[in-house]
N, C-alpha and C. Protein backbone atom coordinates (compact mmCIF):
# COMPACT_ATOMS: atom_id res chain seq x y z
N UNK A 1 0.84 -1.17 0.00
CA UNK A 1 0.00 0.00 0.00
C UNK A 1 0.89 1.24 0.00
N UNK A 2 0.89 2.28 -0.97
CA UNK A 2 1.50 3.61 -0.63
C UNK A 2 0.50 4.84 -0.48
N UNK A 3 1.25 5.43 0.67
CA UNK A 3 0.28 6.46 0.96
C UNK A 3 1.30 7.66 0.13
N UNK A 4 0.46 8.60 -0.50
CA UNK A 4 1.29 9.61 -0.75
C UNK A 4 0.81 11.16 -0.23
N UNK A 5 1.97 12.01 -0.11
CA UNK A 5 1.43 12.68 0.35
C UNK A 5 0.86 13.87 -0.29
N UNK A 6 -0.27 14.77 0.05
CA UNK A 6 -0.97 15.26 -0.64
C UNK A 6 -0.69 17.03 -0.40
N UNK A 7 -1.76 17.24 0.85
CA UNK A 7 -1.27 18.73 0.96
C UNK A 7 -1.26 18.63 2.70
N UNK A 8 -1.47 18.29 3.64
CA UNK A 8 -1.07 18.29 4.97
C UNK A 8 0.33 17.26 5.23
N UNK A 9 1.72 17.73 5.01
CA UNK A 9 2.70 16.51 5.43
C UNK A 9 2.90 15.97 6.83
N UNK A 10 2.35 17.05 7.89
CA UNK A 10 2.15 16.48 9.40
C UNK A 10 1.04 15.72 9.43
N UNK A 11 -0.38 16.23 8.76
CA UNK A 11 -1.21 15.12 9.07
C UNK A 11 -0.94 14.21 8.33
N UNK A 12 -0.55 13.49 7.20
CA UNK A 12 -0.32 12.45 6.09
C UNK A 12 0.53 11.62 6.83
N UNK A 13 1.82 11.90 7.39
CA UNK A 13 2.80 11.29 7.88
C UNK A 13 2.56 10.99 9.81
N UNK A 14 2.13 11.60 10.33
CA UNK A 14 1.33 11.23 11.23
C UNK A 14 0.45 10.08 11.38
N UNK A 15 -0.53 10.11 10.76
CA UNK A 15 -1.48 9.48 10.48
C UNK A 15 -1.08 7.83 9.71
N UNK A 16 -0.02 7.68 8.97
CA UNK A 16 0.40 7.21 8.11
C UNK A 16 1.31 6.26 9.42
N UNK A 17 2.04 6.63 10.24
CA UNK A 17 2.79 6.27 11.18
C UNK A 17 1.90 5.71 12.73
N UNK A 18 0.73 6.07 12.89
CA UNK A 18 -0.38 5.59 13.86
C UNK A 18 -0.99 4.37 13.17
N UNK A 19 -1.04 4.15 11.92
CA UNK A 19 -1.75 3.13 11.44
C UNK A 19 -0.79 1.84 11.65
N UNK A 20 0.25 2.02 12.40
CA UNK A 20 1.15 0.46 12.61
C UNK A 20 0.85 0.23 13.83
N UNK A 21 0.08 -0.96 14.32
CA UNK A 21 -0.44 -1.32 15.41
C UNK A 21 0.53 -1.91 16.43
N UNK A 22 1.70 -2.29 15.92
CA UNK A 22 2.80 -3.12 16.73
C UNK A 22 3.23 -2.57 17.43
N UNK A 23 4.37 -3.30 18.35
CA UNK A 23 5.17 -2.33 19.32
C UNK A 23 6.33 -2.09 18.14
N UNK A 24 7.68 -2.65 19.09
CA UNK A 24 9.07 -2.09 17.99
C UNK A 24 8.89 -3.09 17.19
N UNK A 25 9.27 -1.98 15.82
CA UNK A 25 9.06 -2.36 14.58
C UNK A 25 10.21 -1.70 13.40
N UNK A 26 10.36 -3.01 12.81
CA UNK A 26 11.77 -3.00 11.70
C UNK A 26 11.23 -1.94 10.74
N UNK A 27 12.26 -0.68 10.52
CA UNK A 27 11.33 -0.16 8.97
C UNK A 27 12.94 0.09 8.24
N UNK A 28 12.57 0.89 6.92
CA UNK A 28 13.58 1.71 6.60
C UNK A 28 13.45 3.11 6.28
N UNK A 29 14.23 3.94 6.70
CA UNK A 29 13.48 5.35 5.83
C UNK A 29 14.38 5.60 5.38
N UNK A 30 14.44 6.90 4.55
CA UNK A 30 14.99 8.13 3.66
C UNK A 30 14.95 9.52 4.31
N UNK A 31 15.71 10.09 4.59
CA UNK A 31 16.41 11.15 5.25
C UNK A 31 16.45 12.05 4.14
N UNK A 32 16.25 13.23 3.49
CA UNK A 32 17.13 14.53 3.22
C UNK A 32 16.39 15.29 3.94
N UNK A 33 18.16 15.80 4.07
CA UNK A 33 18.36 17.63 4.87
C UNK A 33 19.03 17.98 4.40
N UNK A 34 19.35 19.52 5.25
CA UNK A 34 20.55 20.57 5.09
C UNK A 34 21.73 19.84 6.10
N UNK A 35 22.73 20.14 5.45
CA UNK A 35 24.28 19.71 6.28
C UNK A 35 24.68 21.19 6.85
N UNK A 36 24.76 20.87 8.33
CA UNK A 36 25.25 21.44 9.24
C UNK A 36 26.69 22.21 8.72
N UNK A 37 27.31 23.40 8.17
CA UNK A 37 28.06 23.61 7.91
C UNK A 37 28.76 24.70 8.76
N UNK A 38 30.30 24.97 8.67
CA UNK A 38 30.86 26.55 9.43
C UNK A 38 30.91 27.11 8.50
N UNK A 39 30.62 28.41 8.64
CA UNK A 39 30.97 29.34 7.57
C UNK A 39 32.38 29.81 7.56
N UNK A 40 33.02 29.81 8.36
CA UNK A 40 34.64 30.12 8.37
C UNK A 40 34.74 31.90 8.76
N UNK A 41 35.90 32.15 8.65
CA UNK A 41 36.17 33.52 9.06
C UNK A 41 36.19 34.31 7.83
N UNK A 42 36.61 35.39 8.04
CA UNK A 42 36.73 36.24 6.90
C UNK A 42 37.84 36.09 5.78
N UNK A 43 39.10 35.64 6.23
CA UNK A 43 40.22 35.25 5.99
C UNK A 43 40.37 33.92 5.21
N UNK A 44 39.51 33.03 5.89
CA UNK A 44 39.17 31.49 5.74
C UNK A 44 38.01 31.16 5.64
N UNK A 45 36.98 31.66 4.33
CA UNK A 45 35.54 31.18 4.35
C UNK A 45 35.77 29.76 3.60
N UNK A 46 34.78 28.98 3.79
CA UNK A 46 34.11 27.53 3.34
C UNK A 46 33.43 28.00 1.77
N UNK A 47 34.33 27.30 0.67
CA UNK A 47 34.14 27.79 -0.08
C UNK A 47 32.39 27.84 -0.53
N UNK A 48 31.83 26.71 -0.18
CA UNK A 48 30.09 26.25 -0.86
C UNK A 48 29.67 27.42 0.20
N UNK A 49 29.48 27.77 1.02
CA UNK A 49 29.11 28.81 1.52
C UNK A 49 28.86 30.31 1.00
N UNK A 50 30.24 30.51 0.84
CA UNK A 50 30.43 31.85 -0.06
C UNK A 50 29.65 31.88 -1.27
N UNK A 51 30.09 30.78 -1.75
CA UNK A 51 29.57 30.39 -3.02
C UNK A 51 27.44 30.38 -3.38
N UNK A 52 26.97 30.40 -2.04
CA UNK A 52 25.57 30.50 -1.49
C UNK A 52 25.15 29.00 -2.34
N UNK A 53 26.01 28.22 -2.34
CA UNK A 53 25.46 26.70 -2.74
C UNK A 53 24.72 26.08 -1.56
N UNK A 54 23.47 25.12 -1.45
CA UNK A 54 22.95 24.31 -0.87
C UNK A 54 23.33 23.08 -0.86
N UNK A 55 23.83 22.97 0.48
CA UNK A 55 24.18 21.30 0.77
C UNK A 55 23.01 20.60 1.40
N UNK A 56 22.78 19.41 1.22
CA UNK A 56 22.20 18.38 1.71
C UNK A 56 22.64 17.42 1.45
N UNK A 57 21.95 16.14 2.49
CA UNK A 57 22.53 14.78 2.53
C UNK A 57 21.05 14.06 2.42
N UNK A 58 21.26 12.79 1.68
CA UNK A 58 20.23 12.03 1.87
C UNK A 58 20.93 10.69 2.39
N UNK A 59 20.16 10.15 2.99
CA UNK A 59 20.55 8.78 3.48
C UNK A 59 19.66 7.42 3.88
N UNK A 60 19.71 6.54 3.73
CA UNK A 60 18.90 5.26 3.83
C UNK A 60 19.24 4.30 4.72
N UNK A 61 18.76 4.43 5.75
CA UNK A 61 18.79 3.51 7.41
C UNK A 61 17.92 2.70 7.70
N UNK A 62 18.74 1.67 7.69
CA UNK A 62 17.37 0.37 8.32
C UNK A 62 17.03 1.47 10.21
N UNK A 63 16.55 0.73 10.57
CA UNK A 63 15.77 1.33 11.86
C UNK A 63 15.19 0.65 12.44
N UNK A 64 15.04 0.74 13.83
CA UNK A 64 13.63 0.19 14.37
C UNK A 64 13.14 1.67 15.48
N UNK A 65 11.58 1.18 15.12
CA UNK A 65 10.71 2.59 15.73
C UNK A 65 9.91 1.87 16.86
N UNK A 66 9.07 2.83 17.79
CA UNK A 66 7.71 1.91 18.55
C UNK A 66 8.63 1.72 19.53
N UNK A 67 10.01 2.07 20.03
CA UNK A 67 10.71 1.53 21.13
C UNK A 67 10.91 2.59 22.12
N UNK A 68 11.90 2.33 23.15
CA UNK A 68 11.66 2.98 24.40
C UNK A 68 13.38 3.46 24.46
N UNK A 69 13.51 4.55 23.89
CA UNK A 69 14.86 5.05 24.02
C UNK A 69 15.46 4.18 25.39
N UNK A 70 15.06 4.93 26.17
CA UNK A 70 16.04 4.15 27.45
C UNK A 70 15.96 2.83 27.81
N UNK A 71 15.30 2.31 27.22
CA UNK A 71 14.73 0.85 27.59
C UNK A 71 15.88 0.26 26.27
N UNK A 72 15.99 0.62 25.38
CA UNK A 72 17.16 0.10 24.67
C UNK A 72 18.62 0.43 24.99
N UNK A 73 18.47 1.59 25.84
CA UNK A 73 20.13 1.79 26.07
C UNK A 73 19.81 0.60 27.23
N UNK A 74 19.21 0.76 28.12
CA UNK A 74 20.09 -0.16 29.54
C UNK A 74 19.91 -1.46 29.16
N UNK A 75 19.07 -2.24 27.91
CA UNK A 75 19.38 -3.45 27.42
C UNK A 75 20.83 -3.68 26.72
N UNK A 76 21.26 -2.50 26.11
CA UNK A 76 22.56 -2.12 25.69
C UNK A 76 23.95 -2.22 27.12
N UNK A 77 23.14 -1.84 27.88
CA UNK A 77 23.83 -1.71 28.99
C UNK A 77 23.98 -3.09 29.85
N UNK A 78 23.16 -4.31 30.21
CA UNK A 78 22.87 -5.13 30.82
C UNK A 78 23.58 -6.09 29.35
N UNK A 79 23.94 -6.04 28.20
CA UNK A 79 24.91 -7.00 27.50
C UNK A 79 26.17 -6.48 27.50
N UNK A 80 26.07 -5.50 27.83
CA UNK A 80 27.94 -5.06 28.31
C UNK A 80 27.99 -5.26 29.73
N UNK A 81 27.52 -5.99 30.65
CA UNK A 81 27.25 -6.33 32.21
C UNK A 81 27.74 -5.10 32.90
N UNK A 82 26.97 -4.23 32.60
CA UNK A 82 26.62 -2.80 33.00
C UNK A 82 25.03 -3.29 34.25
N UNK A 83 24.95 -2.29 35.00
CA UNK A 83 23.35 -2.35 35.70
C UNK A 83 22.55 -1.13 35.23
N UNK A 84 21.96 -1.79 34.65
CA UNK A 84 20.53 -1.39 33.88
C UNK A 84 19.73 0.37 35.10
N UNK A 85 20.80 1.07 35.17
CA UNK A 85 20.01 1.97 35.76
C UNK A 85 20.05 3.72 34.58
N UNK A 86 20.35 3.37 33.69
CA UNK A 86 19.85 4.52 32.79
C UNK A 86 18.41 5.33 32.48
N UNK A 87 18.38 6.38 33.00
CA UNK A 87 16.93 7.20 32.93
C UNK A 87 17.50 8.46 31.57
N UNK A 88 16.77 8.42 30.85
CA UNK A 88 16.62 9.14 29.65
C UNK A 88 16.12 10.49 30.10
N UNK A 89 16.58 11.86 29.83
CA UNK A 89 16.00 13.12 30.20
C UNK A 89 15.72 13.59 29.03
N UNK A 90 14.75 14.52 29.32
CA UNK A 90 13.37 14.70 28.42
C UNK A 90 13.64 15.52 26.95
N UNK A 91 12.70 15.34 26.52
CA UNK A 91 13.63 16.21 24.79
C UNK A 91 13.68 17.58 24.95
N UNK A 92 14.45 18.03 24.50
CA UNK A 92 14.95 18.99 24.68
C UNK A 92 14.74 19.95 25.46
N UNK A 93 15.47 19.45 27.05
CA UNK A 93 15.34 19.86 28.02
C UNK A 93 14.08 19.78 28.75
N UNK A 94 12.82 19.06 28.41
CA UNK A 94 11.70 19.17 28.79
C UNK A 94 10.58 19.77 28.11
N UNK A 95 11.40 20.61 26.69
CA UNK A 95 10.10 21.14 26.19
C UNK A 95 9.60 20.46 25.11
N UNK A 96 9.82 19.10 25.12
CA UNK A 96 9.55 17.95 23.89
C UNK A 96 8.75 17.19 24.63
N UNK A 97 7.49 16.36 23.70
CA UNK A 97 7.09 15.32 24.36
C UNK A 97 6.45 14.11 23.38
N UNK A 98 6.61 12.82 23.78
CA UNK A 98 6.04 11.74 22.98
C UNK A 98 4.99 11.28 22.76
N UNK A 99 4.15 11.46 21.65
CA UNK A 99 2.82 10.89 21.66
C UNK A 99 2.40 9.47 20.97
N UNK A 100 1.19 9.15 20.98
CA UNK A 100 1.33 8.22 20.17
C UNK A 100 1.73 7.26 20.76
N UNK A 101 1.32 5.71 21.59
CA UNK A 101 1.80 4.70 22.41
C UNK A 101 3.10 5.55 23.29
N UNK A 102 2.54 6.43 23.52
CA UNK A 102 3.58 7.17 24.82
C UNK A 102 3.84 6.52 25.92
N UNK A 103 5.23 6.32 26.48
CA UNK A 103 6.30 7.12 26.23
C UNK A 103 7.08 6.30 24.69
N UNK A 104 6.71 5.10 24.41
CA UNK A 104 7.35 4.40 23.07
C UNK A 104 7.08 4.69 22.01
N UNK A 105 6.49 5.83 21.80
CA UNK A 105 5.86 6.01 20.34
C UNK A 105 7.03 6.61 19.40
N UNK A 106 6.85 6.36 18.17
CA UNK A 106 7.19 7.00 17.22
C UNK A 106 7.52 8.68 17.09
N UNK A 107 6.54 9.34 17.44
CA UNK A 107 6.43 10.50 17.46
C UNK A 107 6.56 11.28 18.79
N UNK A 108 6.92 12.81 18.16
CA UNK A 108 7.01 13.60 19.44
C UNK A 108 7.29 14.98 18.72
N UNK A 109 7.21 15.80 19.71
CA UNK A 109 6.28 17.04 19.19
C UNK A 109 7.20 18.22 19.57
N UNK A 110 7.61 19.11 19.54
CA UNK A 110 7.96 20.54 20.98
C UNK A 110 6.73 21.25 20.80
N UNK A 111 7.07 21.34 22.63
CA UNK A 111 5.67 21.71 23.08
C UNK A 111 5.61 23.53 22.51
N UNK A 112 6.42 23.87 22.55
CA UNK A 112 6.39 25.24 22.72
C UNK A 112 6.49 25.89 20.98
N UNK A 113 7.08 25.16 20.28
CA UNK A 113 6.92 25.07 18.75
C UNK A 113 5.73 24.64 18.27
N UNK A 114 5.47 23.65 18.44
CA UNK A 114 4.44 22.50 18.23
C UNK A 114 4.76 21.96 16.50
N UNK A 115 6.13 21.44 16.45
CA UNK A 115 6.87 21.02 15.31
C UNK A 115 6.64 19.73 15.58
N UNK A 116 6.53 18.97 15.14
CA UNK A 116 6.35 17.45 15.31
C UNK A 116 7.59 16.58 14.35
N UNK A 117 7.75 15.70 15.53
CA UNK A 117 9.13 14.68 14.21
C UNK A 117 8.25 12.84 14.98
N UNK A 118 9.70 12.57 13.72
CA UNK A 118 9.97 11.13 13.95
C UNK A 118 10.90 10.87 14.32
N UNK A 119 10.49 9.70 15.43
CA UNK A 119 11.70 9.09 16.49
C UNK A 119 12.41 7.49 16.32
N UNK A 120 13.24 7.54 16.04
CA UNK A 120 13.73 6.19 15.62
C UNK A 120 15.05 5.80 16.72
N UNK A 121 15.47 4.02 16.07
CA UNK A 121 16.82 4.16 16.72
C UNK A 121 17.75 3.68 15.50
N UNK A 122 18.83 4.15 14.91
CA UNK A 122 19.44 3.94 13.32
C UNK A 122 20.13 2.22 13.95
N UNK A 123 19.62 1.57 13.19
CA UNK A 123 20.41 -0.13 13.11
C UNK A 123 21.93 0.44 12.27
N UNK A 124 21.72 0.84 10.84
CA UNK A 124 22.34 0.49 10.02
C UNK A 124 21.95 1.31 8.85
N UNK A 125 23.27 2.31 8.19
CA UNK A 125 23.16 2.99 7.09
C UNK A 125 23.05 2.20 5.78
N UNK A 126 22.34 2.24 5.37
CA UNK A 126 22.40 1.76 3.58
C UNK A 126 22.77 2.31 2.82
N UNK A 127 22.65 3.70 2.65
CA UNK A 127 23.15 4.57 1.45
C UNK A 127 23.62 5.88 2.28
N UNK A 128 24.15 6.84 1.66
CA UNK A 128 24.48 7.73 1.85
C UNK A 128 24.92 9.02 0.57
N UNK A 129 24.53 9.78 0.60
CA UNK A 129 24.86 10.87 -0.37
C UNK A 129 25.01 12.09 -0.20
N UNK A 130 25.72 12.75 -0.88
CA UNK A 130 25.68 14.19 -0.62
C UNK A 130 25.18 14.83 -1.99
N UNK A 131 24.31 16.24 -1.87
CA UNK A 131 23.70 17.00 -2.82
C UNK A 131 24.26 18.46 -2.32
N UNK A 132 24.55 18.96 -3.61
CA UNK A 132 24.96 20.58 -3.90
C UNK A 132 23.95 20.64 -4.98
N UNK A 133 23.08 21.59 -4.41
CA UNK A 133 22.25 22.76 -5.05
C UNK A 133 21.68 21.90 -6.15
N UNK A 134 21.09 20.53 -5.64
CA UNK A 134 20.01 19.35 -5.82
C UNK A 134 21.08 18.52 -6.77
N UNK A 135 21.90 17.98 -6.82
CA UNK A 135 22.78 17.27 -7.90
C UNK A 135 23.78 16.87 -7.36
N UNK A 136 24.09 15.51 -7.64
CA UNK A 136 25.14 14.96 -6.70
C UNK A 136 26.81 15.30 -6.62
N UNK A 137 27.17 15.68 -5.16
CA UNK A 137 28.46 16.75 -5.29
C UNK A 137 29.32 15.80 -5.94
N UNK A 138 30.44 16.84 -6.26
CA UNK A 138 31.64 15.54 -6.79
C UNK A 138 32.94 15.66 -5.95
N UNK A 139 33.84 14.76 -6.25
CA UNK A 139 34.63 14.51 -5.14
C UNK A 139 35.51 15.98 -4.78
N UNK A 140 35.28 16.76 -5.33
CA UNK A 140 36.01 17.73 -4.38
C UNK A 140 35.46 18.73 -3.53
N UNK A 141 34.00 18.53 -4.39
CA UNK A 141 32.61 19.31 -3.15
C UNK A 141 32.83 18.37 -2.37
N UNK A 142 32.52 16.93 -2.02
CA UNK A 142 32.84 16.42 -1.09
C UNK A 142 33.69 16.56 -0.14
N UNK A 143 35.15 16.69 -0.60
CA UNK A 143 36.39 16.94 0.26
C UNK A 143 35.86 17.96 0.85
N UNK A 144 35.25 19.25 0.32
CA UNK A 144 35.05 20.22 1.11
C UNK A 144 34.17 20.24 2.21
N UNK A 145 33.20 19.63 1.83
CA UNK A 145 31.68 19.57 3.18
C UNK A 145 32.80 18.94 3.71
N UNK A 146 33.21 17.63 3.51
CA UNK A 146 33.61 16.92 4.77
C UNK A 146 34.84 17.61 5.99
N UNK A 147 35.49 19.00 5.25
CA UNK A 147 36.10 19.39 6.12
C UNK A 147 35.37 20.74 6.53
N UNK A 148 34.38 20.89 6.20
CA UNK A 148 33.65 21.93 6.70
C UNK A 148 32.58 21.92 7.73
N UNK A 149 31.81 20.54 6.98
CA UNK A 149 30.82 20.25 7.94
C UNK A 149 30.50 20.30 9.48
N UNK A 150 29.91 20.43 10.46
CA UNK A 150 29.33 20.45 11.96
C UNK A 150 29.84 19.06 12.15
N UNK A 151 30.81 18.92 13.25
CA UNK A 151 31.13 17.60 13.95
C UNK A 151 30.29 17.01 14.91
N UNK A 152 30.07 15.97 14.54
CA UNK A 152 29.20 15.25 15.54
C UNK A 152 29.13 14.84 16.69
N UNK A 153 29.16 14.56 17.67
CA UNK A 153 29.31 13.87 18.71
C UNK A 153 28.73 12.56 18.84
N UNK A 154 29.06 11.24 19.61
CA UNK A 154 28.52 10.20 19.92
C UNK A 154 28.19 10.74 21.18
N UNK A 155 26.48 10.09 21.94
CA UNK A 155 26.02 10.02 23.42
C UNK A 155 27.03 9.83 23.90
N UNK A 156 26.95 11.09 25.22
CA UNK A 156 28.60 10.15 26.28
C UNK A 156 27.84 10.05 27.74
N UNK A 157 26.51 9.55 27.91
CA UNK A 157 25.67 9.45 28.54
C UNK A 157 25.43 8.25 28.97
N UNK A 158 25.45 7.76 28.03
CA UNK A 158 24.85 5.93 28.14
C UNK A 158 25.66 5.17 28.80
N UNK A 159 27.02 5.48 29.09
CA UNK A 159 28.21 4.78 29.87
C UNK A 159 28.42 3.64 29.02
N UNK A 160 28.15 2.97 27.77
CA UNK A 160 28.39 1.86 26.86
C UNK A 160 29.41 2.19 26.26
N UNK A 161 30.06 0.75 25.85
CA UNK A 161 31.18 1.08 24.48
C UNK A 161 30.58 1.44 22.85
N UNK A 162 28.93 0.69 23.08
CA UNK A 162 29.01 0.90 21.89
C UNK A 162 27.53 1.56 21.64
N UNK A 163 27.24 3.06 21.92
CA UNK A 163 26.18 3.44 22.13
C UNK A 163 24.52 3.10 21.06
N UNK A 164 23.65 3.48 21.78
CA UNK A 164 22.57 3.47 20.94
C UNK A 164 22.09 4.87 20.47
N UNK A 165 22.07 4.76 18.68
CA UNK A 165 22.08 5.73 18.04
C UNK A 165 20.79 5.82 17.92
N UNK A 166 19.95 7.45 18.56
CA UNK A 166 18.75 7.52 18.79
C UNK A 166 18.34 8.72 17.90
N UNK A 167 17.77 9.11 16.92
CA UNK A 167 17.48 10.21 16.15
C UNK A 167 16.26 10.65 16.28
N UNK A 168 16.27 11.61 15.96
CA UNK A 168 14.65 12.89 15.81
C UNK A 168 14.85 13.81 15.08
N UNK A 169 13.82 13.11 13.85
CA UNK A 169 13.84 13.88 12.27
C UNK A 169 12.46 14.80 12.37
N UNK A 170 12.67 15.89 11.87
CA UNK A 170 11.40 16.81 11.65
C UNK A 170 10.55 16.14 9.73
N UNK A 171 9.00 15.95 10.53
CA UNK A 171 8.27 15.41 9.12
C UNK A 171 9.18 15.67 8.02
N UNK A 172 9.65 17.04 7.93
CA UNK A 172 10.03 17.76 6.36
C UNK A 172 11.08 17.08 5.84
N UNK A 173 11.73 16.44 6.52
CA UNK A 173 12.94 16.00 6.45
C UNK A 173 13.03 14.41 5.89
N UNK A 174 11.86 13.79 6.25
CA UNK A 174 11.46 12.21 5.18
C UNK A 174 10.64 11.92 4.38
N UNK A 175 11.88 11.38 3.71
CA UNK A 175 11.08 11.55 2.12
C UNK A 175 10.62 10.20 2.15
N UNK A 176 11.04 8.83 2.48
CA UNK A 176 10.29 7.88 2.39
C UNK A 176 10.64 7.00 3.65
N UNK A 177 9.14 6.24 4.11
CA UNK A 177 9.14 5.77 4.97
C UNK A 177 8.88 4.21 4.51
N UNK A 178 9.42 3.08 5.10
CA UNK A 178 9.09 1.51 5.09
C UNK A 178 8.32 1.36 6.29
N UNK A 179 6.88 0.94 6.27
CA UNK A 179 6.97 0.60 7.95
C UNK A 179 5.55 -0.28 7.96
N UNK A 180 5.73 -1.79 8.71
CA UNK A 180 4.59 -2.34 8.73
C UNK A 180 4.45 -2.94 7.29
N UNK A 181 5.37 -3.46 6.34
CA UNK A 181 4.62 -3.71 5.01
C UNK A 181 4.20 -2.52 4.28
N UNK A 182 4.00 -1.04 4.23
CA UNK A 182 3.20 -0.04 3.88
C UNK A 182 4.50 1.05 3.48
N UNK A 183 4.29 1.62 2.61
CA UNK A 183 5.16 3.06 2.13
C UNK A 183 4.33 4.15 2.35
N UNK A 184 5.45 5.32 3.01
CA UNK A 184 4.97 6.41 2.80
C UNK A 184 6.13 7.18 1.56
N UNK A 185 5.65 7.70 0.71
CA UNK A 185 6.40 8.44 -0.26
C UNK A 185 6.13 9.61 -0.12
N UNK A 186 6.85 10.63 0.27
CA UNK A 186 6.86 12.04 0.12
C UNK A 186 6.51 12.77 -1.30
N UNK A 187 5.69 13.11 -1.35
CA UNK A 187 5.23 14.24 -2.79
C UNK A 187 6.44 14.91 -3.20
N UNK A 188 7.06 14.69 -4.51
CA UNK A 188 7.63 15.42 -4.75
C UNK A 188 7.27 16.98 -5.65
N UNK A 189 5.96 16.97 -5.56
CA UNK A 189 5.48 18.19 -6.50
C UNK A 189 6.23 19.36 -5.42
């Protein structure tokens, strides 16, 4: 079954994501965004910057959703014979909250925005790409994001060696969802 989306992408994808009755559940999605970039100094600007080029990344992650952030780290934690006492603090700082088979749901919202995303935990990348100004960069746009780009951090929370990678994508940001047997495809009009 594909749902596509029409003209509400919070209600379509919402709605689209409540219709899986299970608890945690295997999907895959599709990711594009904007890449986190520095703009550099005056002396030393980032050239795609200057340049007012648009970066984005798309990417393709198996996943599983419907789960209990902390309830997967301290299972993470109890196979590294760790004791299972990890408490998860609240999204962003408290002004986030989970709906939808709450506290395990899929979704979650800021309260004070009232932006709504999707909550996953990443298994495993499948693809990966980078886009300049919608067209795939080439290896020396590449070289450049990659030394330009926003550095990441891994959780240094979880006390594990090998943490659990927990994400929260805003609707706008997935373009296709696997979940339950069912597609959601993002409209590209």
């Amino acid at each position: 079954m594909n749902t596509t989306l029409n003209q509400d992408l919070n209600q379509d994808l919402e709605q689209f994501v409540m219709e899986c009755k299970k608890g945690a559940t295997f999907a895959s999605i599709v990711i594009k965004k904007l890449v986190g970039m520095r703009k550099g100094t005056k002396n030393n600007q980032n050239p795609l910057y200057a340049a007012g080029k648009v970066v984005e990344s798309v990417s393709k992650q198996l996943i599983l959703t419907n789960v209990s952030y902390g309830g997967m780290v301290n299972k993470r934690r109890t196979n590294e014979g760790l004791t299972a006492d990890f408490v998860s603090a609240g999204l962003w700082g408290g002004k986030g909250q989970y709906y939808h088979n709450s506290p395990f749901g899929a979704l979650a919202r800021h309260i004070e925005k009232g932006t709504k995303y999707f909550t996953y935990s990443q298994l495993k990348s499948l693809s990966f790409q980078y886009l300049v100004d919608g067209q795939p960069a080439t290896e020396e746009e590449i070289l450049t994001i990659k030394e330009w780009k926003s550095k990441s951090t891994p959780p240094k929370n979880q006390g594990v060696e090998n943490p659990v990678i927990w994400r929260t994508v805003g609707f706008d940001q997935v373009e296709t969802l696997v979940l339950d047997k069912r597609t959601y495809q993002k409209n590209q009009n």
